[in-house]
N, C-alpha and C. Protein backbone atom coordinates (compact mmCIF):
# COMPACT_ATOMS: atom_id res chain seq x y z
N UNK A 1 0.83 -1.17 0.00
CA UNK A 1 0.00 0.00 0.00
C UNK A 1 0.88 1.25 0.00
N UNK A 2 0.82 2.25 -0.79
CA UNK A 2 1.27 3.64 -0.71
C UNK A 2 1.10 4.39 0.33
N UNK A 3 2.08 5.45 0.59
CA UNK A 3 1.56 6.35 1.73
C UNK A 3 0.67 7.08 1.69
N UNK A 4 -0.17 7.48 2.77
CA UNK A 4 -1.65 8.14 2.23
C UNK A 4 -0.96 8.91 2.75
N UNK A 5 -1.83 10.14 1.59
CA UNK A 5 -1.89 11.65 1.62
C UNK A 5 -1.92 12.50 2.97
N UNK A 6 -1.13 13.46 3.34
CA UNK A 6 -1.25 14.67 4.60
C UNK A 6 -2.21 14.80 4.37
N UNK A 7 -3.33 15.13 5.00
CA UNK A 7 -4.76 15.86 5.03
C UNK A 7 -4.85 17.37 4.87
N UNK A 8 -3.81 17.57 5.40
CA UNK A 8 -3.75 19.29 6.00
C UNK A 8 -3.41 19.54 3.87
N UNK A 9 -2.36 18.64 3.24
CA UNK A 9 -2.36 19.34 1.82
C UNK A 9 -3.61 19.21 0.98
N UNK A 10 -3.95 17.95 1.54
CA UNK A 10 -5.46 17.76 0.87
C UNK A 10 -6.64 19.10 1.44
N UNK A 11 -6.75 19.28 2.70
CA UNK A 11 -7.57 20.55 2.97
C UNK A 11 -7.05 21.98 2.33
N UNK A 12 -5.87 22.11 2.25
CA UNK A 12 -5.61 23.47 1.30
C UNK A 12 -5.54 23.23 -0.14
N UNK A 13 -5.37 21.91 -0.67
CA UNK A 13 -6.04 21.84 -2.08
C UNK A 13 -6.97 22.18 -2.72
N UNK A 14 -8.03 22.27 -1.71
CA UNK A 14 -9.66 21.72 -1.84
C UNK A 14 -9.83 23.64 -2.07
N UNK A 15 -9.14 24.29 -0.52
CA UNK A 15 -9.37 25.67 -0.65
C UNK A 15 -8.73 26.14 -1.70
N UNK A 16 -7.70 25.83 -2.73
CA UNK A 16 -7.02 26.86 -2.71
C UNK A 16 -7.97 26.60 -4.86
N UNK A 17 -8.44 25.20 -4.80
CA UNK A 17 -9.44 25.10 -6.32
C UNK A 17 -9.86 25.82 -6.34
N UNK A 18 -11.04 25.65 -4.86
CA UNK A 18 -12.10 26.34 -4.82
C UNK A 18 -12.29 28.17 -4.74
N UNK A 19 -10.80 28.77 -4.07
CA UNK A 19 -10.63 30.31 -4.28
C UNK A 19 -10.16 30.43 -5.90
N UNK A 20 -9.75 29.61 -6.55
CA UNK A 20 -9.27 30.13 -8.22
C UNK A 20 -11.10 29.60 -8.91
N UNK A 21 -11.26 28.71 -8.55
CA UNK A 21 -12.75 28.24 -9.50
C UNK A 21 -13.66 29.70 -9.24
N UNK A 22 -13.33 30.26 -8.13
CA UNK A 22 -14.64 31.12 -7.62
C UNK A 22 -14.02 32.54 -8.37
N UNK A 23 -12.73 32.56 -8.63
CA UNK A 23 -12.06 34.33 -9.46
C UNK A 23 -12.86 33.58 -10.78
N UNK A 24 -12.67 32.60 -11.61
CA UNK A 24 -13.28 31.79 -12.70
C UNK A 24 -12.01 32.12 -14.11
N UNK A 25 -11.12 31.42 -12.79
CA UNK A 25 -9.52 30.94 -13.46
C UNK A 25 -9.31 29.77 -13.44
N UNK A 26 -8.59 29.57 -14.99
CA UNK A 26 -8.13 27.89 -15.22
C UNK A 26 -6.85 28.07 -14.30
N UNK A 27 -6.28 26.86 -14.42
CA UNK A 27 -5.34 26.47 -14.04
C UNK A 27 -3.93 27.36 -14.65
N UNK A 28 -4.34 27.24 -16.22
CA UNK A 28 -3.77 27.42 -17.27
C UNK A 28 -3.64 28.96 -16.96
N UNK A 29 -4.38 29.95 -16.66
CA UNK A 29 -4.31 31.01 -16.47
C UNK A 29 -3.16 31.52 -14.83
N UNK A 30 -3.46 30.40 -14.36
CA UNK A 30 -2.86 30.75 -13.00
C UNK A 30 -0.95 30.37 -13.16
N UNK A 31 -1.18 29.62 -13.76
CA UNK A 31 0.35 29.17 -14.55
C UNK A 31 1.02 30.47 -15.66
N UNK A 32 0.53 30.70 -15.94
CA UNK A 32 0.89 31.94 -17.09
C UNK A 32 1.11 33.26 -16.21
N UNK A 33 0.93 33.73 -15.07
CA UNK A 33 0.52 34.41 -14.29
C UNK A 33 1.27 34.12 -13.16
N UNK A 34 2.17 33.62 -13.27
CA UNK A 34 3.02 32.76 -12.44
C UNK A 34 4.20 32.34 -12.99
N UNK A 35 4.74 32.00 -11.99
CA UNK A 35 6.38 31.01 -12.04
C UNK A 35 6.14 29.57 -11.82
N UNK A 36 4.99 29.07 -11.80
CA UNK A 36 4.48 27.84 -11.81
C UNK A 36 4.28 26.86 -12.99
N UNK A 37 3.90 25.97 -13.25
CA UNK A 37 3.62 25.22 -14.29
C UNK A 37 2.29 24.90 -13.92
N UNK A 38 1.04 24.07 -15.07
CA UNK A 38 -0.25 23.61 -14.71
C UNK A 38 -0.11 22.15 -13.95
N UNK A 39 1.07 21.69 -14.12
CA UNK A 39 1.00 20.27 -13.22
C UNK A 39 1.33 20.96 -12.01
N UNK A 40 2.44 21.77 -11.70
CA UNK A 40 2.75 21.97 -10.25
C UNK A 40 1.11 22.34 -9.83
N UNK A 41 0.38 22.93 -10.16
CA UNK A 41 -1.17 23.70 -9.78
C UNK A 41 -1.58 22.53 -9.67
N UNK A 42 -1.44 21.54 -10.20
CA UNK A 42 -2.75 20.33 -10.31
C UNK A 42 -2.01 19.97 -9.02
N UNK A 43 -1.21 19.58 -8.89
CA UNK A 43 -0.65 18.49 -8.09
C UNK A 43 -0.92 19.11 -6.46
N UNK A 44 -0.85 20.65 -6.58
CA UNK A 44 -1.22 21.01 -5.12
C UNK A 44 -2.48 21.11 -4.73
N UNK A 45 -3.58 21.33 -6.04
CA UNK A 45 -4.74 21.67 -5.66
C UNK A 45 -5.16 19.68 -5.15
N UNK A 46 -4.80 18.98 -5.88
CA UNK A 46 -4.91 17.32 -5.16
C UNK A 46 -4.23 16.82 -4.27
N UNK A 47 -3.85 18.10 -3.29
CA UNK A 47 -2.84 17.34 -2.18
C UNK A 47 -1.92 16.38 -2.56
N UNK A 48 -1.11 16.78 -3.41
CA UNK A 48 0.07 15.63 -3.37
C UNK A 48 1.19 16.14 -3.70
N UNK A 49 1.37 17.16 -3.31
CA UNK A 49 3.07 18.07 -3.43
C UNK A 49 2.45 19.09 -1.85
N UNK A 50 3.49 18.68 -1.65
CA UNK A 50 4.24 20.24 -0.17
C UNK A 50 4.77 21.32 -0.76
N UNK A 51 3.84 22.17 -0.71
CA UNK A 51 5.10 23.51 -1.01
C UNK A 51 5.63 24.14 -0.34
N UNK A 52 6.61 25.17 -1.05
CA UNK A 52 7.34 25.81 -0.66
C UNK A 52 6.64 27.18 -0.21
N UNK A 53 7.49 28.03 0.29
CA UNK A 53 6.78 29.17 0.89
C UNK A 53 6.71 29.96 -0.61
N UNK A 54 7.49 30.17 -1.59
CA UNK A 54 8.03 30.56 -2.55
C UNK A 54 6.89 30.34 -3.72
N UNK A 55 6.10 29.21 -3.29
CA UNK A 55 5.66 28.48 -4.48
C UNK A 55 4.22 29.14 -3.75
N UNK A 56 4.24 29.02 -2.68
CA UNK A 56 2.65 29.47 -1.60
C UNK A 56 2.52 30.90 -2.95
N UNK A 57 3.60 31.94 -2.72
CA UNK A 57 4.05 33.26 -3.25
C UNK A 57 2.92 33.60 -4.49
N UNK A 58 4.08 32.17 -4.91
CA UNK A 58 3.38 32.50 -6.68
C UNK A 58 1.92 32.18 -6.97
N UNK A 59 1.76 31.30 -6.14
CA UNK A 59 0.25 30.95 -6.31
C UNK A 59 -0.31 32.06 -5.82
N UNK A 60 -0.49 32.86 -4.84
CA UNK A 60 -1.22 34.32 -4.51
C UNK A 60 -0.92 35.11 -6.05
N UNK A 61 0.09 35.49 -6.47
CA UNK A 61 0.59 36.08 -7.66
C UNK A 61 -0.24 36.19 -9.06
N UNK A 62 -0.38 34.42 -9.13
CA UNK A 62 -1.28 34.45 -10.51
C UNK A 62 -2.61 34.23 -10.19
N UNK A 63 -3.17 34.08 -8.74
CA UNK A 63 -4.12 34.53 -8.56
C UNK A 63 -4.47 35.92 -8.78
N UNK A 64 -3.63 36.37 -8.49
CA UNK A 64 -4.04 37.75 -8.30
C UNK A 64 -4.75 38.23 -7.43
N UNK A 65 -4.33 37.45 -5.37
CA UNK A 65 -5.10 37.77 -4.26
C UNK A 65 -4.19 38.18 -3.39
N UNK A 66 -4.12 38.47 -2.35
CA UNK A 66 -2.95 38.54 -1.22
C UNK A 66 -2.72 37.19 -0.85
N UNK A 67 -1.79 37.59 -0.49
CA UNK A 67 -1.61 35.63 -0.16
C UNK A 67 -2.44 35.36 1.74
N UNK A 68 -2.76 36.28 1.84
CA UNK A 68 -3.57 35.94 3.48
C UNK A 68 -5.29 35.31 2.82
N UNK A 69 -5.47 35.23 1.61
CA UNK A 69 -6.56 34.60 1.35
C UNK A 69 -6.47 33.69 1.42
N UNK A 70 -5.12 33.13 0.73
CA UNK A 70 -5.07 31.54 0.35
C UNK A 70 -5.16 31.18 2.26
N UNK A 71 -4.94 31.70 2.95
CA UNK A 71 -4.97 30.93 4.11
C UNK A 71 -6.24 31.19 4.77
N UNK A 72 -7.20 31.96 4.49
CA UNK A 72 -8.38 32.08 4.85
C UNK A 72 -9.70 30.90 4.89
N UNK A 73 -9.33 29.98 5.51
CA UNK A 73 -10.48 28.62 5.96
C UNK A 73 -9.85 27.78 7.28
N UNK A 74 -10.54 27.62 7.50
CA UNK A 74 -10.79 26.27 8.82
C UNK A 74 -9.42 25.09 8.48
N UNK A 75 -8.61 25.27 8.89
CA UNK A 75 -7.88 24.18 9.08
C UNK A 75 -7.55 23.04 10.11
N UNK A 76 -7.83 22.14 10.12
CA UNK A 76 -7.59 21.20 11.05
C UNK A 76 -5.62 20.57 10.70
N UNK A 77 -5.17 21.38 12.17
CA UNK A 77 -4.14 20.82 11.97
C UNK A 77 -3.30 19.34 12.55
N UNK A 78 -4.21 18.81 12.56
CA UNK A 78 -3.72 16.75 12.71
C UNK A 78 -3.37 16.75 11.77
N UNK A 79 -2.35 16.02 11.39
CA UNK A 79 -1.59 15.27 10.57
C UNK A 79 -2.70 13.96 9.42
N UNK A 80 -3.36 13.59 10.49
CA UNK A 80 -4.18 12.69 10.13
C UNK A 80 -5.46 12.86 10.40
């Protein structure tokens, strides 16, 4: 069996779709708009990459939000 997923990346995945789905930005847009690529975006919005603080950055960037949004929800911080 594989290691299952951090939760905590899976809960800021979920937020961070759902704050770009709601501006009514692709991925593709948030990558262009950025120092990112559309896989690095995929891979965080599905919880399965850790980022960097750097990478947190860019994602506020090609959003085009402050980055105190992206942290704006309910986090449960257990591990599990």
């Amino acid at each position: 069996m594989g290691k299952e997923k951090d939760k905590r990346l899976i809960q800021f995945g979920k937020h961070l779709r759902g704050v770009r789905k709601g501006l009514g930005l692709s991925q593709d847009f948030v990558a262009t708009h950025s120092n990112l690529t559309k896989s690095n975006i995929s891979e965080i919005e599905n919880g399965n990459r850790n980022l960097a603080f750097t990478t947190f950055l860019e994602l506020a960037k090609g959003l085009g939000v402050d980055p105190k949004r992206l942290l704006d929800y309910s986090i449960d911080l257990n591990k599990n």
